[in-house]
C-alpha atoms as a PDB file:
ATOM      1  CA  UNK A   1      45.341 -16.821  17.140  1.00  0.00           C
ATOM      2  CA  UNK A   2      43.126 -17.351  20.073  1.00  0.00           C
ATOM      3  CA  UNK A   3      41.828 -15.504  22.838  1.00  0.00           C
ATOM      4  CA  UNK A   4      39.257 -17.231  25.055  1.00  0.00           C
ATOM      5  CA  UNK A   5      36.686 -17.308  22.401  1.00  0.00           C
ATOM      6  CA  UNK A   6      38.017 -15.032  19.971  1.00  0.00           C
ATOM      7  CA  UNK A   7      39.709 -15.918  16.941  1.00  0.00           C
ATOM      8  CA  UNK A   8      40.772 -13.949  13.906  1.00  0.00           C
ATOM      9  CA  UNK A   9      39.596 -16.589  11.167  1.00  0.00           C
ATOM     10  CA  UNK A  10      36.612 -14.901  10.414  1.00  0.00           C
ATOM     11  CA  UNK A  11      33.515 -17.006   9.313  1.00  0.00           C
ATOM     12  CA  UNK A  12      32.566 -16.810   5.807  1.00  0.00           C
ATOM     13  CA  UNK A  13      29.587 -13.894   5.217  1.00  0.00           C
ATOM     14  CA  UNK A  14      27.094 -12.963   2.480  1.00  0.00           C
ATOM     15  CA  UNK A  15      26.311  -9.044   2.581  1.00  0.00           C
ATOM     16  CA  UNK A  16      22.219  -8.847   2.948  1.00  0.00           C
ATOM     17  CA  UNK A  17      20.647  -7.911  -0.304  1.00  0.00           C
ATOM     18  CA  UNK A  18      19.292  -5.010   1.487  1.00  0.00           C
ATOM     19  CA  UNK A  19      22.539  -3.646   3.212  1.00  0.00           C
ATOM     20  CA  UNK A  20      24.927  -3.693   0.322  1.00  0.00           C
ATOM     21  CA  UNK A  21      28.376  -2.345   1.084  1.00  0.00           C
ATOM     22  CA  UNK A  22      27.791   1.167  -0.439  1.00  0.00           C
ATOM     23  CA  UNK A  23      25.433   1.574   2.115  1.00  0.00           C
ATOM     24  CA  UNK A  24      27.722   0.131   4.677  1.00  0.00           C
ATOM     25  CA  UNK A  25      30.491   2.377   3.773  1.00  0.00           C
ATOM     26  CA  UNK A  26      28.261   5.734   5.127  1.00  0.00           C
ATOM     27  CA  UNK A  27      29.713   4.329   8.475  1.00  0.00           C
ATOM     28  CA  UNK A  28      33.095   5.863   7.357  1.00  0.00           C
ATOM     29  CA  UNK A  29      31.966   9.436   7.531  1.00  0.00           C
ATOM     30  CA  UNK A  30      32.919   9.852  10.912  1.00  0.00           C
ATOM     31  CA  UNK A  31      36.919   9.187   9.521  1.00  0.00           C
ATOM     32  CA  UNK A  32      37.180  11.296   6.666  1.00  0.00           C
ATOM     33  CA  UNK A  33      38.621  14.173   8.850  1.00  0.00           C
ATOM     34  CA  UNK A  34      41.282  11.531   9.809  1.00  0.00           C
ATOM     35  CA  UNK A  35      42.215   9.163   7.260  1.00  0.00           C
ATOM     36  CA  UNK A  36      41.917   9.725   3.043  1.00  0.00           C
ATOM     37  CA  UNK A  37      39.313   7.919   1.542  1.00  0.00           C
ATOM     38  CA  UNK A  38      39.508   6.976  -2.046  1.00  0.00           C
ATOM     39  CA  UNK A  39      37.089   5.441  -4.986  1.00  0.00           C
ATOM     40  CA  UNK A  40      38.761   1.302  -5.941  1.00  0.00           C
ATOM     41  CA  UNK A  41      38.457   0.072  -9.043  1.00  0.00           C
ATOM     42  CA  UNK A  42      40.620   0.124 -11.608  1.00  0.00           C
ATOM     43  CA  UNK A  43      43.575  -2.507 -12.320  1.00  0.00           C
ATOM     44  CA  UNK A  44      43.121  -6.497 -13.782  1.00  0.00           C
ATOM     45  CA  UNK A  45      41.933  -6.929 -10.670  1.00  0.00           C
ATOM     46  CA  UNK A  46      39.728  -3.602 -10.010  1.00  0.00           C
ATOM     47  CA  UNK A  47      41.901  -3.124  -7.014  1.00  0.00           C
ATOM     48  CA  UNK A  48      43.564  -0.116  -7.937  1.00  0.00           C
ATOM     49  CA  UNK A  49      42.668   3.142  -6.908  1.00  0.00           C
ATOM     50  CA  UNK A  50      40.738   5.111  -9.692  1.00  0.00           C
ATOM     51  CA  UNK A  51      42.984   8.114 -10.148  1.00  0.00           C
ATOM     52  CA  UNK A  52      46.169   9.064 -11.059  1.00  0.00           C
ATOM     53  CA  UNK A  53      48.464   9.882  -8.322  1.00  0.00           C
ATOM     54  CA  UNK A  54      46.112   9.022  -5.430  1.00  0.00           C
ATOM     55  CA  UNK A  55      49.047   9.263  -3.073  1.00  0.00           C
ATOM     56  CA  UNK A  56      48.991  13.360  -3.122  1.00  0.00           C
ATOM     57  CA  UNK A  57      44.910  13.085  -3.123  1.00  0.00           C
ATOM     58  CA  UNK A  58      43.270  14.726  -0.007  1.00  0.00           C
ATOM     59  CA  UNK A  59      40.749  12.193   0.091  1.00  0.00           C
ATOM     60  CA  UNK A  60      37.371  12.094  -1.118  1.00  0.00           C
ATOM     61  CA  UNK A  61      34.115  12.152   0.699  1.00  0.00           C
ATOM     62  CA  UNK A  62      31.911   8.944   1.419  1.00  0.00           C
ATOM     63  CA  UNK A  63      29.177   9.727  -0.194  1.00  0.00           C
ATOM     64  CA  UNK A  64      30.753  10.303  -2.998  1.00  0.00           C
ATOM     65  CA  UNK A  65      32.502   6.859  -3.225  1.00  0.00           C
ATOM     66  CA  UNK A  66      29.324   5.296  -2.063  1.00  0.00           C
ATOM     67  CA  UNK A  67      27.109   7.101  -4.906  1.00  0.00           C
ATOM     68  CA  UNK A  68      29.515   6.590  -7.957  1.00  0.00           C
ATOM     69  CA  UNK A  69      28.462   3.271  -9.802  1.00  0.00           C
ATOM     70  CA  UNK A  70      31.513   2.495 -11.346  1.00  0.00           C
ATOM     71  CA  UNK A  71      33.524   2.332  -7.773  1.00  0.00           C
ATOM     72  CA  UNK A  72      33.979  -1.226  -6.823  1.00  0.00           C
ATOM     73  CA  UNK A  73      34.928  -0.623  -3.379  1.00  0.00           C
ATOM     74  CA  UNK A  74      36.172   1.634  -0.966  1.00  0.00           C
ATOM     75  CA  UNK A  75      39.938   2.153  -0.086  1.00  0.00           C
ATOM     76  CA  UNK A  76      42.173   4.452   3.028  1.00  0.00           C
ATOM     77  CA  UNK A  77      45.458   5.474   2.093  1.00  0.00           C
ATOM     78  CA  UNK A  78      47.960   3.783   4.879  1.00  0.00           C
ATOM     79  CA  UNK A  79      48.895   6.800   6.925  1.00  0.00           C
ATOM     80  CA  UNK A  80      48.520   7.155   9.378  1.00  0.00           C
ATOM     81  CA  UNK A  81      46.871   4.185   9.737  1.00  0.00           C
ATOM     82  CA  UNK A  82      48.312   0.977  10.474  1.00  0.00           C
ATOM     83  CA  UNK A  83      47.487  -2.248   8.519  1.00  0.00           C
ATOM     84  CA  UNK A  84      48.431  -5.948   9.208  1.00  0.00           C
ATOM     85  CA  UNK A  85      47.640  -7.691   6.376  1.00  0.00           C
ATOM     86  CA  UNK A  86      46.914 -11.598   7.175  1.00  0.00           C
ATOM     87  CA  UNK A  87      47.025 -13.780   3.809  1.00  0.00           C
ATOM     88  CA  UNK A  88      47.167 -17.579   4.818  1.00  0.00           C
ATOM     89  CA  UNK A  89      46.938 -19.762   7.787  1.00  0.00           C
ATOM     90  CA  UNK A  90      50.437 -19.202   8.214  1.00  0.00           C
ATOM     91  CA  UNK A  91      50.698 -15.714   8.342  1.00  0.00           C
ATOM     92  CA  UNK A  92      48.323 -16.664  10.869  1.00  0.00           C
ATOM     93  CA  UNK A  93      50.835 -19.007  12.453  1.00  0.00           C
ATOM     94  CA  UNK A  94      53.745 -16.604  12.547  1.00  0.00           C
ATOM     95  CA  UNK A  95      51.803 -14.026  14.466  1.00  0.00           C
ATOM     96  CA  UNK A  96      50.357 -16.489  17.239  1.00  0.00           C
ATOM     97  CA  UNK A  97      54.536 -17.353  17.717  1.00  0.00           C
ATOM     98  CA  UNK A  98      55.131 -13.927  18.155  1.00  0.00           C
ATOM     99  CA  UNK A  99      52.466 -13.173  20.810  1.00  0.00           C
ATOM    100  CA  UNK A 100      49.945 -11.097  17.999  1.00  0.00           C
ATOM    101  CA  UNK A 101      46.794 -12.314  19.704  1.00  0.00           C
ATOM    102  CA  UNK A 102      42.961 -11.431  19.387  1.00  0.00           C
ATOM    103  CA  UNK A 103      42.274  -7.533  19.491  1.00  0.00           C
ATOM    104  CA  UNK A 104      38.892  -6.067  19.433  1.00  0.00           C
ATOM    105  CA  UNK A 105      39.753  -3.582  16.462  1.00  0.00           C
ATOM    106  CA  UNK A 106      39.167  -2.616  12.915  1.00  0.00           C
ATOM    107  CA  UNK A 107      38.996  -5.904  11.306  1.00  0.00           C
ATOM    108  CA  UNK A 108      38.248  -6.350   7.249  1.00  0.00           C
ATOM    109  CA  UNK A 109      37.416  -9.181   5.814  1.00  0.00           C
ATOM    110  CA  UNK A 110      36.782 -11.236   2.901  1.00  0.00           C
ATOM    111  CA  UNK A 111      33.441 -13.163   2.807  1.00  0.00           C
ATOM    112  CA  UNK A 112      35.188 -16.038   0.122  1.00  0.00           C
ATOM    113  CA  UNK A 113      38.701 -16.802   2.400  1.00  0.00           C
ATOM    114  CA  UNK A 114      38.547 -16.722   6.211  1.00  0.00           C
ATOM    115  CA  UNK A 115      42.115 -16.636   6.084  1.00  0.00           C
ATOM    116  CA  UNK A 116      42.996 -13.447   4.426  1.00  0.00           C
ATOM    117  CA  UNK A 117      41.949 -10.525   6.250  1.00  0.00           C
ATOM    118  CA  UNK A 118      43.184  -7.066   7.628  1.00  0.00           C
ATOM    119  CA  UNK A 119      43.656  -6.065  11.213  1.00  0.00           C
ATOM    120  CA  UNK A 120      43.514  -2.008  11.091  1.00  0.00           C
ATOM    121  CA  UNK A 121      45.156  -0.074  14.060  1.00  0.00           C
ATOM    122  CA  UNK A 122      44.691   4.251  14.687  1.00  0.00           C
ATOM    123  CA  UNK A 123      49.137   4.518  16.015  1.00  0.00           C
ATOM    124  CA  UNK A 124      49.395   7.402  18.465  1.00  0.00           C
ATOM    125  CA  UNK A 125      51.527  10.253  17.276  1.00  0.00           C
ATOM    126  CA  UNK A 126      54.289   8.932  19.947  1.00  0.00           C
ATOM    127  CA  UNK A 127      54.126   5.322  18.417  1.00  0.00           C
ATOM    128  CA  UNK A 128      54.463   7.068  14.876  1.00  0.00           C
ATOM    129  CA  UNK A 129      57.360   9.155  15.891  1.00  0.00           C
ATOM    130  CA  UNK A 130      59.426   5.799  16.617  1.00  0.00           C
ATOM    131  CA  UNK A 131      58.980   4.643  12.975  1.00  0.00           C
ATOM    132  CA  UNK A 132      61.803   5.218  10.675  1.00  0.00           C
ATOM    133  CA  UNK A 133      60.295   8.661   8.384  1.00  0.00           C
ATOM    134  CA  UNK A 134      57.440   7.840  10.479  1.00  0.00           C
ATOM    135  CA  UNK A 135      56.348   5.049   8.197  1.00  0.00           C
ATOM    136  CA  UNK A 136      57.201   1.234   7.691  1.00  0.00           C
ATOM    137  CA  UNK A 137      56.793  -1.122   4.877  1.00  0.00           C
ATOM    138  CA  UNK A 138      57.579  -4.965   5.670  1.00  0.00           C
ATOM    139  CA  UNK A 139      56.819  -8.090   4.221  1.00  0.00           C
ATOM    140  CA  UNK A 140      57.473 -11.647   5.714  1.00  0.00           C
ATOM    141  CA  UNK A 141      56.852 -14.584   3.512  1.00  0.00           C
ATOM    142  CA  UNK A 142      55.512 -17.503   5.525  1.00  0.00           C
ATOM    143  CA  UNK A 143      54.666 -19.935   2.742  1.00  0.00           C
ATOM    144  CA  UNK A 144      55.211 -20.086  -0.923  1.00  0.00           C
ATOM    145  CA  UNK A 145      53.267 -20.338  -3.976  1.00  0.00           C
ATOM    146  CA  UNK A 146      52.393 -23.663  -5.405  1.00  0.00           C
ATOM    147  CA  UNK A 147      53.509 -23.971  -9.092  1.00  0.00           C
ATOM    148  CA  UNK A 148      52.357 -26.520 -11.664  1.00  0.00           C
ATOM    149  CA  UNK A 149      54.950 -28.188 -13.739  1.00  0.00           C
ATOM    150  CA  UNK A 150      55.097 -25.195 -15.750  1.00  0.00           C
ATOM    151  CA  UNK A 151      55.673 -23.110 -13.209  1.00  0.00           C
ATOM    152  CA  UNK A 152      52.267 -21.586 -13.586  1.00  0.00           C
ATOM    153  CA  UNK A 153      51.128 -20.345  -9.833  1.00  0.00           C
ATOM    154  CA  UNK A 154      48.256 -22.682  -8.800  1.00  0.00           C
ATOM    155  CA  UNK A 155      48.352 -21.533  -5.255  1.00  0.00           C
ATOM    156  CA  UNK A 156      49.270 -18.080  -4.039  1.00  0.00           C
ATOM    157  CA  UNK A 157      52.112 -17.152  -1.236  1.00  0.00           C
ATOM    158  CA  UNK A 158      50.943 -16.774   1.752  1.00  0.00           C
ATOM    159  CA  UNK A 159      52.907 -13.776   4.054  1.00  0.00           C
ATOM    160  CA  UNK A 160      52.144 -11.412   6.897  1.00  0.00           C
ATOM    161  CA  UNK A 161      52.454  -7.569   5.622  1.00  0.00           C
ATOM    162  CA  UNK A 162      53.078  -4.420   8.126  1.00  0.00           C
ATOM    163  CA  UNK A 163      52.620  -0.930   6.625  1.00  0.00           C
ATOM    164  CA  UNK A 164      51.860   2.280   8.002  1.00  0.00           C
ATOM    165  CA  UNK A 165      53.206   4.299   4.400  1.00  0.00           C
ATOM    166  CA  UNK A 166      51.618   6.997   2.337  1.00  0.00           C
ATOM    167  CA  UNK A 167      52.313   5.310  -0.581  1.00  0.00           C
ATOM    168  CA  UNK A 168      50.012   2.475  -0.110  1.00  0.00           C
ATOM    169  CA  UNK A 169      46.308   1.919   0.534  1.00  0.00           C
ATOM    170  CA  UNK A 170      43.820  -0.604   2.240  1.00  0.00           C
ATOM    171  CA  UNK A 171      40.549  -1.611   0.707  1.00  0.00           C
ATOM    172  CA  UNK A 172      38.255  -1.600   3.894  1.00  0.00           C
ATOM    173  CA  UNK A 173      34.793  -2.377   1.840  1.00  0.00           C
ATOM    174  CA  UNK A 174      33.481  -3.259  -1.232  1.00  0.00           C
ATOM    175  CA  UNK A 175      33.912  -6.017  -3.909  1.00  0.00           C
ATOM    176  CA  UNK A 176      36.399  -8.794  -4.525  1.00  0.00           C
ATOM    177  CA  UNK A 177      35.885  -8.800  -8.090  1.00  0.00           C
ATOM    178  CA  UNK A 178      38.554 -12.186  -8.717  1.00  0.00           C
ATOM    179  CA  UNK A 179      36.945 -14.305  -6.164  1.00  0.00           C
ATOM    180  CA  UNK A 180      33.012 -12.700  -6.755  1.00  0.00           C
ATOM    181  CA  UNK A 181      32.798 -12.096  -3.372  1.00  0.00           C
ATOM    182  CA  UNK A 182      33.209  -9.256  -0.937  1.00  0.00           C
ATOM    183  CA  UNK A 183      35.094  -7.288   1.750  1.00  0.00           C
ATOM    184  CA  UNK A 184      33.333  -6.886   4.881  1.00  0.00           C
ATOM    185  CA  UNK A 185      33.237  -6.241   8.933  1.00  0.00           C
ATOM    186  CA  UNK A 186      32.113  -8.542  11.343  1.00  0.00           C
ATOM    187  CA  UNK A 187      29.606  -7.558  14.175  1.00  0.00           C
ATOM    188  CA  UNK A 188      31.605  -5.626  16.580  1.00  0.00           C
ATOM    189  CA  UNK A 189      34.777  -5.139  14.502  1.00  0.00           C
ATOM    190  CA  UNK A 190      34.020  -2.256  12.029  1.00  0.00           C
ATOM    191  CA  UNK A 191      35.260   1.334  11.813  1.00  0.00           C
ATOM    192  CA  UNK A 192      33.830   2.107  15.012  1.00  0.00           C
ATOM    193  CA  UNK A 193      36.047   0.022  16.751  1.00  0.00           C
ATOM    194  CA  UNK A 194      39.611   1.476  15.789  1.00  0.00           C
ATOM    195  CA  UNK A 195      42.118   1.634  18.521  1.00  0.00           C
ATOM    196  CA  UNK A 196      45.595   1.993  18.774  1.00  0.00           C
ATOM    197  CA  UNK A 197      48.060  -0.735  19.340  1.00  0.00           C
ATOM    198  CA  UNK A 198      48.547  -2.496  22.275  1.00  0.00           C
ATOM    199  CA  UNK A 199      51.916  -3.550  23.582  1.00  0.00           C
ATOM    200  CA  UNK A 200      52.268  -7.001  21.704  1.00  0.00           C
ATOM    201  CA  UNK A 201      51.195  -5.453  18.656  1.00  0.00           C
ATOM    202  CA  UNK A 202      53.192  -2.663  18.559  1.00  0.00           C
ATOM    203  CA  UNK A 203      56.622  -4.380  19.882  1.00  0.00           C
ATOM    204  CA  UNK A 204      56.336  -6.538  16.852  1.00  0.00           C
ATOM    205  CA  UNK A 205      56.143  -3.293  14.616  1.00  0.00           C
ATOM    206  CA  UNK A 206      58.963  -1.855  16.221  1.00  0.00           C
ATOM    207  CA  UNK A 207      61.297  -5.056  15.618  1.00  0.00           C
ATOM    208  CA  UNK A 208      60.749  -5.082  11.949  1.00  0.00           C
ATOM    209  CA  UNK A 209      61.427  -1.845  11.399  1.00  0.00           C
ATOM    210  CA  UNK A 210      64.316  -1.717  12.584  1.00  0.00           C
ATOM    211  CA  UNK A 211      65.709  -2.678   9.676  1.00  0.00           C
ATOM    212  CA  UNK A 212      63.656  -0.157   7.402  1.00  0.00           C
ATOM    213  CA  UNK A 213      65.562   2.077   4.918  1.00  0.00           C
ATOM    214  CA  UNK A 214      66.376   5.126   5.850  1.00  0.00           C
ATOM    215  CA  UNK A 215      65.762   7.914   2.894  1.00  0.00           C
ATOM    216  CA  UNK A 216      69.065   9.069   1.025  1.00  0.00           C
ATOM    217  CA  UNK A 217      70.757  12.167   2.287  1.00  0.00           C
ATOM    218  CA  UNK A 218      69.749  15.521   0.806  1.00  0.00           C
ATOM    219  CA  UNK A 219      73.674  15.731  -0.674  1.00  0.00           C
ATOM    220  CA  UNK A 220      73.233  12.303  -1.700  1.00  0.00           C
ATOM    221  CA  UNK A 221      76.286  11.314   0.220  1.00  0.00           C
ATOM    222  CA  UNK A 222      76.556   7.573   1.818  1.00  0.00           C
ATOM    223  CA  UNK A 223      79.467   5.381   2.404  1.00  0.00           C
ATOM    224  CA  UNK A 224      79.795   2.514  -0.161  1.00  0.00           C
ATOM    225  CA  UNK A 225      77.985  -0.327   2.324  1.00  0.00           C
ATOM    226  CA  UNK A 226      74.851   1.709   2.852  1.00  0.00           C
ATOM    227  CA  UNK A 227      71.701   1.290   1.128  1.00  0.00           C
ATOM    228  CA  UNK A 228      69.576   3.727   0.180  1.00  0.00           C
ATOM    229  CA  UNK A 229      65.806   4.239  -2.043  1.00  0.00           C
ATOM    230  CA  UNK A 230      65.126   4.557  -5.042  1.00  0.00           C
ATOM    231  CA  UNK A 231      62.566   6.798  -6.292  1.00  0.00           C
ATOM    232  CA  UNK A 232      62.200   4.533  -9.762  1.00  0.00           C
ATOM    233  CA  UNK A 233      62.957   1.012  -9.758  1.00  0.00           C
ATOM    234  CA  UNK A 234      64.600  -0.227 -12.834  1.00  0.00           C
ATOM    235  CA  UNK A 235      63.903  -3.787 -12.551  1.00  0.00           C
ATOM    236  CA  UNK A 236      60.085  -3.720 -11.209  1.00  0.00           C
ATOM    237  CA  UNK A 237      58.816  -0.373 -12.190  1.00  0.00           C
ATOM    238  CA  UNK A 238      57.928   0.769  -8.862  1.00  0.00           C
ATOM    239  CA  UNK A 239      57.847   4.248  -8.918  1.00  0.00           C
ATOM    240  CA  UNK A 240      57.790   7.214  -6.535  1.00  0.00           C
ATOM    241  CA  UNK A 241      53.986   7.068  -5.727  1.00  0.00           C
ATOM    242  CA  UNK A 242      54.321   3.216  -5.519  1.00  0.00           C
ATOM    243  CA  UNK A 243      55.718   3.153  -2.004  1.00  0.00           C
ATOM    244  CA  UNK A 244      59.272   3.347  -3.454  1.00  0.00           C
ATOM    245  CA  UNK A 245      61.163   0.763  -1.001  1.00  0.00           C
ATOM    246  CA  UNK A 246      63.450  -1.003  -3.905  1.00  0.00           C
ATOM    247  CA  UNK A 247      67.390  -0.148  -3.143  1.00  0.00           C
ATOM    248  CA  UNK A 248      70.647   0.465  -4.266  1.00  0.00           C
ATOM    249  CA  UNK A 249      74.193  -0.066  -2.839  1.00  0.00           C
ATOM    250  CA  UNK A 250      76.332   2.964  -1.607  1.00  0.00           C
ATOM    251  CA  UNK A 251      78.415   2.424  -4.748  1.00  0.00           C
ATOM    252  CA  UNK A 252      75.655   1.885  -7.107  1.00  0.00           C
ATOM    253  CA  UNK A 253      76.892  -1.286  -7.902  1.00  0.00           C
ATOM    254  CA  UNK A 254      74.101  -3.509  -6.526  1.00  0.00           C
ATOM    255  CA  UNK A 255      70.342  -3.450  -6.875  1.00  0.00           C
ATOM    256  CA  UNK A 256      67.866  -5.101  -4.328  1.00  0.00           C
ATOM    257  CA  UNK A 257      64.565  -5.283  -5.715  1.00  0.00           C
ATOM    258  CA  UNK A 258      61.666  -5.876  -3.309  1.00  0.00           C
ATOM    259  CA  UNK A 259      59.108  -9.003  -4.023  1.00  0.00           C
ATOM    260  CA  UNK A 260      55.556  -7.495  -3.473  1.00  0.00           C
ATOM    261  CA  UNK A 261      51.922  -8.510  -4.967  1.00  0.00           C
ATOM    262  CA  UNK A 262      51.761  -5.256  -7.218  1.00  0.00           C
ATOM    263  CA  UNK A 263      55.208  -4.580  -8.275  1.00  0.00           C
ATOM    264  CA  UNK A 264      57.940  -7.438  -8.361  1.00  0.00           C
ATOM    265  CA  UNK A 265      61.165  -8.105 -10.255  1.00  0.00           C
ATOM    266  CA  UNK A 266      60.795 -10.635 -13.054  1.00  0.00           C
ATOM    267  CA  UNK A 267      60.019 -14.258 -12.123  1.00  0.00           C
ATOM    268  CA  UNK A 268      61.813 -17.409 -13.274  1.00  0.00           C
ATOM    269  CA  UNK A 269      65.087 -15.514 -13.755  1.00  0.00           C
ATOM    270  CA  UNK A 270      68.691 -17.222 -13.680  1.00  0.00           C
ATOM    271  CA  UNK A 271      71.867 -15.958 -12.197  1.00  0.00           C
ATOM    272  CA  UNK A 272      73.331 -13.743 -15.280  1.00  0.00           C
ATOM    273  CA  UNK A 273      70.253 -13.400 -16.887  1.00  0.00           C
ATOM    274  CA  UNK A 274      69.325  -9.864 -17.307  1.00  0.00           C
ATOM    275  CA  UNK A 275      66.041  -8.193 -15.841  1.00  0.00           C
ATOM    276  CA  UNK A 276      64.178  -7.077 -19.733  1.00  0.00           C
ATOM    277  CA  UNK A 277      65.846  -4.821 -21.762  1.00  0.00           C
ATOM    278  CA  UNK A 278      68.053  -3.511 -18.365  1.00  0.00           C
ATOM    279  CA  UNK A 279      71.329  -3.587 -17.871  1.00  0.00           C
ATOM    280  CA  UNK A 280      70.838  -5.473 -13.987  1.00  0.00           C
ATOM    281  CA  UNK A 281      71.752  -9.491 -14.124  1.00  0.00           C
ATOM    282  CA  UNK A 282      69.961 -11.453 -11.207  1.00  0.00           C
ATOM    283  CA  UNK A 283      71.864 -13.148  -8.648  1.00  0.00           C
ATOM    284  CA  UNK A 284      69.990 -14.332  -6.105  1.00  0.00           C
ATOM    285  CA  UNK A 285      67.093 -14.010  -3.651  1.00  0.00           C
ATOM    286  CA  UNK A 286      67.268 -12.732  -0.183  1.00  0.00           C
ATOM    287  CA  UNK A 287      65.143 -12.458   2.823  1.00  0.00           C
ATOM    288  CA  UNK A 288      65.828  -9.357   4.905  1.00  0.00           C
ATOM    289  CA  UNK A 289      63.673  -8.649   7.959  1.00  0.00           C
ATOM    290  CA  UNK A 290      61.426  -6.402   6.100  1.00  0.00           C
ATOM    291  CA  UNK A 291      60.593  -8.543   3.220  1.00  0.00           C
ATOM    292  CA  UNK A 292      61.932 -10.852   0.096  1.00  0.00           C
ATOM    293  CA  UNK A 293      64.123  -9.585  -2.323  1.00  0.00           C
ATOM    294  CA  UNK A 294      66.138 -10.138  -5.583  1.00  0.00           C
ATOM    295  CA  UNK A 295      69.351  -9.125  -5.300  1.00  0.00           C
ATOM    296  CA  UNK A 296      70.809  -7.449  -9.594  1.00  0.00           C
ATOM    297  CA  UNK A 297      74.431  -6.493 -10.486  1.00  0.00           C
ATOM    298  CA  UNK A 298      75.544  -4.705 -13.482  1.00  0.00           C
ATOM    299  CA  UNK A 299      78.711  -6.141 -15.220  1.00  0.00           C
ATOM    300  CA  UNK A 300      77.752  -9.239 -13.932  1.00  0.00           C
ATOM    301  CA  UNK A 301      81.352 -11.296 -12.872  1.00  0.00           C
ATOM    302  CA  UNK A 302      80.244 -14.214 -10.747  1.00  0.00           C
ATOM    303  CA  UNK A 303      83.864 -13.651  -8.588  1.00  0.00           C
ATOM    304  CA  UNK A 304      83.520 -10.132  -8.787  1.00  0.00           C
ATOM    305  CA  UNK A 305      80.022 -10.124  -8.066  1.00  0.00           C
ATOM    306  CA  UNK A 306      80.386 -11.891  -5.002  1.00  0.00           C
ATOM    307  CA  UNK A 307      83.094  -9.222  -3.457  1.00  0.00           C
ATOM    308  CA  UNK A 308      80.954  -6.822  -4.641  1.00  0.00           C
ATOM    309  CA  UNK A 309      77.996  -8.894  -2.663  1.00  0.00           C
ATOM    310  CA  UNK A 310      79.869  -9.347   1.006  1.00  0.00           C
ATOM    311  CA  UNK A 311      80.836  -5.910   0.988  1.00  0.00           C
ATOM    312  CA  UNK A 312      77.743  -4.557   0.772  1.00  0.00           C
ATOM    313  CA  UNK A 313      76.194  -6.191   3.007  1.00  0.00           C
END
């Protein structure tokens, strides 16, 4: 993704001794009116926020985040900013086909993989108003993970994510505890720089939401083909401050569970076999335009299953 000199794989860094990232992160201030700050670092992974529901939080000042030593890093809650989320050369790829090309933004990235970095946009509140709910969630897969013989993952997926949700949040600065290394902005591309979308950008967003969910109906009425939310996911255990995006058929007959980093239905699953100690059999996978799924049916009835299937799509 080039443009004249620009490029988006971003060099490998090493934070200066004497400009650690909690310093850094003091830059931020000038947001905190705008966008909800929180403290990172709970989770395996010390990637989770640290606080239960963080979704409702109002956001917490910088210099508190910055002057807490247990906070790994810092993290913005997704709305109403807008995050692309690059992880791979080939999510790389997929966004050079579809005209996504150098913009001098909000940029975060990681100083121990070039290729995985986040491209942060400020949406105007008439760019917002086109989203479904005002908020998107989409995933697309552009490579899969590399399994060893017993199916142990050796090599992550690679995929392109869009969100602009409340229910999720973007670590902008801080540690990558797995890898020992650390978030970070290049020269030019740090908070400071935050702009809205251009047209290439935004098109893109546009397209892949169109096939967003829409929220269920207050009365809960839908025709039998529709799909609709679910506040609490069965299969995964997404939940309702988990950016709730798994659905369920008009007739409540078929389950699509979405395939994300966090939350995700069981893996190595059969058709028939059943998803734990729930009463959903897997059938298949499916790639919608917002993301990888896998599609669960109760009373599970290969024939039946499959009329089921068809009509609900």
């Amino acid at each position: 993704m080039v443009a004249g000199s620009e490029t988006f794989a971003l060099t490998t860094m090493v934070l200066a001794s004497n400009q650690s990232w909690r310093t850094e992160s003091l830059r931020l201030e000038m947001l905190e009116n705008t966008y909800r700050f929180l403290p990172v670092g709970w989770g395996t992974e010390g990637k989770a926020p640290m606080l239960a529901e963080w979704s409702k939080h109002p956001g917490y000042q910088i210099s508190q985040i910055a002057s807490t030593p247990s906070v790994k890093a810092v993290g913005v809650i997704s709305h109403p900013l807008l995050c692309f989320d690059f992880d791979g050369e080939s999510s790389q790829t997929h966004a050079k086909q579809h005209g996504l090309e150098y913009c001098p933004t909000w940029i975060v990235g990681r100083t121990t993989d070039p290729h995985r970095f986040k491209v942060l946009f400020a949406p105007t509140s008439e760019q917002l108003a086109q989203l479904p709910d005002g908020q998107l969630t989409h995933t697309r897969h552009t490579k899969d993970a590399e399994r060893d013989i017993n199916d142990k993952v050796i090599k992550k997926a690679e995929a392109l994510e869009v969100f602009c949700h409340p229910g999720r949040q973007v670590i902008v600065l801080g540690e990558h505890l797995s890898s020992g290394g650390h978030y970070y902005w290049r020269e030019g591309n740090g908070p400071e720089a935050l702009v809205p979308p251009p047209k290439a950008w935004w098109d893109y967003v546009l397209d892949v939401s169109a096939d967003y969910p829409k929220q269920a109906k207050p009365n809960g009425s839908h025709s039998s083909g529709a799909w609709i939310r679910l506040s609490e996911c069965p299969v995964c255990g997404r939940g309702a401050n988990d950016n709730p995006i798994c659905q369920l058929s008009g007739d409540g007959e078929i389950l699509r569970c979405f395939v994300g980093s966090t939350f995700h239905p069981p893996t190595g699953l059969k058709p028939g076999q059943y998803a734990g100690a729930t009463d959903w059999a897997f059938v298949r996978e499916q790639d919608v335009g917002w993301g990888r799924h896998h599609i669960f049916v109760k009373d599970f009835n290969p024939v039946r299953q499959a009329r089921r299937w068809f009509r609900a799509r």
